[in-house]
C-alpha atoms as a PDB file:
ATOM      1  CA  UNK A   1       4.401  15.952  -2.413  1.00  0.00           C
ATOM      2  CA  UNK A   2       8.337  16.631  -2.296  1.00  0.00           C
ATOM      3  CA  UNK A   3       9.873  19.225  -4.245  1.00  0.00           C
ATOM      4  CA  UNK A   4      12.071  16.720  -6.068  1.00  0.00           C
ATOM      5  CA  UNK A   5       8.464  14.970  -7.422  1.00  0.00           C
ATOM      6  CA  UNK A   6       7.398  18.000  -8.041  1.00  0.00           C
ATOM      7  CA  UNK A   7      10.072  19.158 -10.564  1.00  0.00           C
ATOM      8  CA  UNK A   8      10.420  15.451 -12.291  1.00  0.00           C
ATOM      9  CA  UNK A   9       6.610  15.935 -13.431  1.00  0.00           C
ATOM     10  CA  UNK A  10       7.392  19.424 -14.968  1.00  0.00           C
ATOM     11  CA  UNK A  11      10.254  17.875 -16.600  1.00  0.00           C
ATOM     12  CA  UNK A  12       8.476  14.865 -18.186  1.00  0.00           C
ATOM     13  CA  UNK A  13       5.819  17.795 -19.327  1.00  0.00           C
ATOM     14  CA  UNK A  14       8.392  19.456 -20.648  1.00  0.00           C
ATOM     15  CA  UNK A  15      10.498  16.362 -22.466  1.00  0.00           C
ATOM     16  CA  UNK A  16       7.385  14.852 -23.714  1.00  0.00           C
ATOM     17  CA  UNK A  17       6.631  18.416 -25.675  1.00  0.00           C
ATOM     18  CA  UNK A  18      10.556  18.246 -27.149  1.00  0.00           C
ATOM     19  CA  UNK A  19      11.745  20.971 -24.715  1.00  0.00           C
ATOM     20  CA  UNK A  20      14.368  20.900 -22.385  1.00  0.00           C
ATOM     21  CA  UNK A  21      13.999  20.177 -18.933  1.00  0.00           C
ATOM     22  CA  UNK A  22      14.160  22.997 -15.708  1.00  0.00           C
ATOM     23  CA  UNK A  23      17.967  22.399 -14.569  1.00  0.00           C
ATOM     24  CA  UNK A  24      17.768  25.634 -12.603  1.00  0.00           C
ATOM     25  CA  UNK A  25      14.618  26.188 -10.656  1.00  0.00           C
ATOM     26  CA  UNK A  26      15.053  30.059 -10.474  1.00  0.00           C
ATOM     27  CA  UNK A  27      14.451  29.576 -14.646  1.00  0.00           C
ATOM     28  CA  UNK A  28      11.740  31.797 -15.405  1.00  0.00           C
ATOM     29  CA  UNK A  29       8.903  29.706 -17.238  1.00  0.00           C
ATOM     30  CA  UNK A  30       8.907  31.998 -20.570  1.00  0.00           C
ATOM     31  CA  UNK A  31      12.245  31.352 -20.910  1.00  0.00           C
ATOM     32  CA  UNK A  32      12.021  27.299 -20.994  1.00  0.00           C
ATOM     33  CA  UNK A  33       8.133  27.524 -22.920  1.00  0.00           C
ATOM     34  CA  UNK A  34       6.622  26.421 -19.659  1.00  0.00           C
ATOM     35  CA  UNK A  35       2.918  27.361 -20.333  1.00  0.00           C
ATOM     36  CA  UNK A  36      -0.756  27.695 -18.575  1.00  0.00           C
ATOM     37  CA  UNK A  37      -1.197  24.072 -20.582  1.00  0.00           C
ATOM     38  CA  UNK A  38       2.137  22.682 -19.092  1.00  0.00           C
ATOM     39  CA  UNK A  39       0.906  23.845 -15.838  1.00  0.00           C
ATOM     40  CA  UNK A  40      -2.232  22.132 -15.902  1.00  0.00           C
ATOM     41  CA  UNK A  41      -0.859  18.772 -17.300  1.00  0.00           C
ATOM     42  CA  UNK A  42       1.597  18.977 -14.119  1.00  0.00           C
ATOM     43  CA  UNK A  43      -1.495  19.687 -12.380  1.00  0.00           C
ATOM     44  CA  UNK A  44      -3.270  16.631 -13.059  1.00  0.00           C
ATOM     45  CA  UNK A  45      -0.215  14.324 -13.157  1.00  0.00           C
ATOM     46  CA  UNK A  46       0.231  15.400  -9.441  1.00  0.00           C
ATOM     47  CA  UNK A  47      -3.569  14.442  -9.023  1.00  0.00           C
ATOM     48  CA  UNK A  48      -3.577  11.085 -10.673  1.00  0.00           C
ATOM     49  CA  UNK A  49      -0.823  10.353  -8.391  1.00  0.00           C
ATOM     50  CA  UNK A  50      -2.188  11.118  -5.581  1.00  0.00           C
ATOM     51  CA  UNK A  51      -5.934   9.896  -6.496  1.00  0.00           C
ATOM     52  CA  UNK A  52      -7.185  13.357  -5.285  1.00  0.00           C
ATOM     53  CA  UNK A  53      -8.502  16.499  -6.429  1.00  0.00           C
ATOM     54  CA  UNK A  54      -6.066  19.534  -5.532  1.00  0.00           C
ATOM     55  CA  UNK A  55      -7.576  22.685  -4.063  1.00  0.00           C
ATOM     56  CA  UNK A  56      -6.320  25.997  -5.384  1.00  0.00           C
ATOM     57  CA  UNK A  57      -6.814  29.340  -6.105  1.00  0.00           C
ATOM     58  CA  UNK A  58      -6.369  30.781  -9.459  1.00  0.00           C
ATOM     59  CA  UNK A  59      -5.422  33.858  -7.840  1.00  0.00           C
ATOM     60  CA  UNK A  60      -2.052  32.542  -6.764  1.00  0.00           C
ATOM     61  CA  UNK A  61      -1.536  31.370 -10.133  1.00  0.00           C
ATOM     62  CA  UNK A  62      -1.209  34.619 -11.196  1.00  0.00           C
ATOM     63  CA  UNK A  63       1.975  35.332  -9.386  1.00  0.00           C
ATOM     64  CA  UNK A  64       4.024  32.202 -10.600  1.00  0.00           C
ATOM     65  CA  UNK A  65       6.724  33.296 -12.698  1.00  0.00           C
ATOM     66  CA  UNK A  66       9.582  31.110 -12.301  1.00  0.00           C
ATOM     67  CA  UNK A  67      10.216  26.807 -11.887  1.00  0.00           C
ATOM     68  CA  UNK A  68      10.669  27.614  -8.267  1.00  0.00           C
ATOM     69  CA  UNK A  69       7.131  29.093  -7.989  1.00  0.00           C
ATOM     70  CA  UNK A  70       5.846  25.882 -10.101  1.00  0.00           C
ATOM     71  CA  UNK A  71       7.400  23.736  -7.433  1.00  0.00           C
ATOM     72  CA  UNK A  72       5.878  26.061  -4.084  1.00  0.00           C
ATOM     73  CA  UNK A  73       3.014  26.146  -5.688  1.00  0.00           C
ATOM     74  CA  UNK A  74       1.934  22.110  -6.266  1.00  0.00           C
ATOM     75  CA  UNK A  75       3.819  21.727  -2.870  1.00  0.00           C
ATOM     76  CA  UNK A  76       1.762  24.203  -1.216  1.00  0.00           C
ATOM     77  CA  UNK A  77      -1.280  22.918  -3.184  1.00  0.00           C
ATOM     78  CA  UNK A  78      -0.913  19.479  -1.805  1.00  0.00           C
ATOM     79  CA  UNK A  79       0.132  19.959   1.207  1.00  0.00           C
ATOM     80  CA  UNK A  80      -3.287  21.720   1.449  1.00  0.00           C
ATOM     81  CA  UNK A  81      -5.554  19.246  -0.144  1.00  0.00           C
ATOM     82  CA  UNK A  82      -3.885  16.360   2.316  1.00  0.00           C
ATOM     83  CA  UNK A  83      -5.057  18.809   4.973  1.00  0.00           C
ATOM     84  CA  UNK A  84      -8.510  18.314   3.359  1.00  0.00           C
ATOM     85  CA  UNK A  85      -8.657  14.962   2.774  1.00  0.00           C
END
């Protein structure tokens, strides 16, 4: 999934709850109300699009901080289930 995808599914997440979108992707998530909740609705957006399952560690989880590292980390995550699949 592109980068671009990636951020228009946090931003629906985030319009949807009556916050304001990501403009800046160096935004840290605390700052915008981006939370564990957001992440997993972005999560399984990305996986009914792509009718599969995404493969991740909830290690690397722990070291997202900003939009940016939202956006690596989906790419990264499906970029690795395609691999996968």
């Amino acid at each position: 999934m592109e980068r671009q995808q990636v951020l228009e599914l946090v931003n629906q997440v985030l319009t949807n709850q009556g916050k304001q979108p990501a403009n800046d992707d160096q935004t840290p998530m605390a700052e915008i109300g981006f939370r564990s909740l957001d992440f997993s609705q972005v999560a399984l957006r990305i996986e009914d699009e792509l009718e599969q399952e995404l493969n991740f560690s909830a290690a690397a989880m722990r070291r997202i901080t900003t939009i940016r590292d939202v956006i690596d980390f989906f790419v990264r995550a499906t970029q690795s289930s395609a691999d996968v699949a």
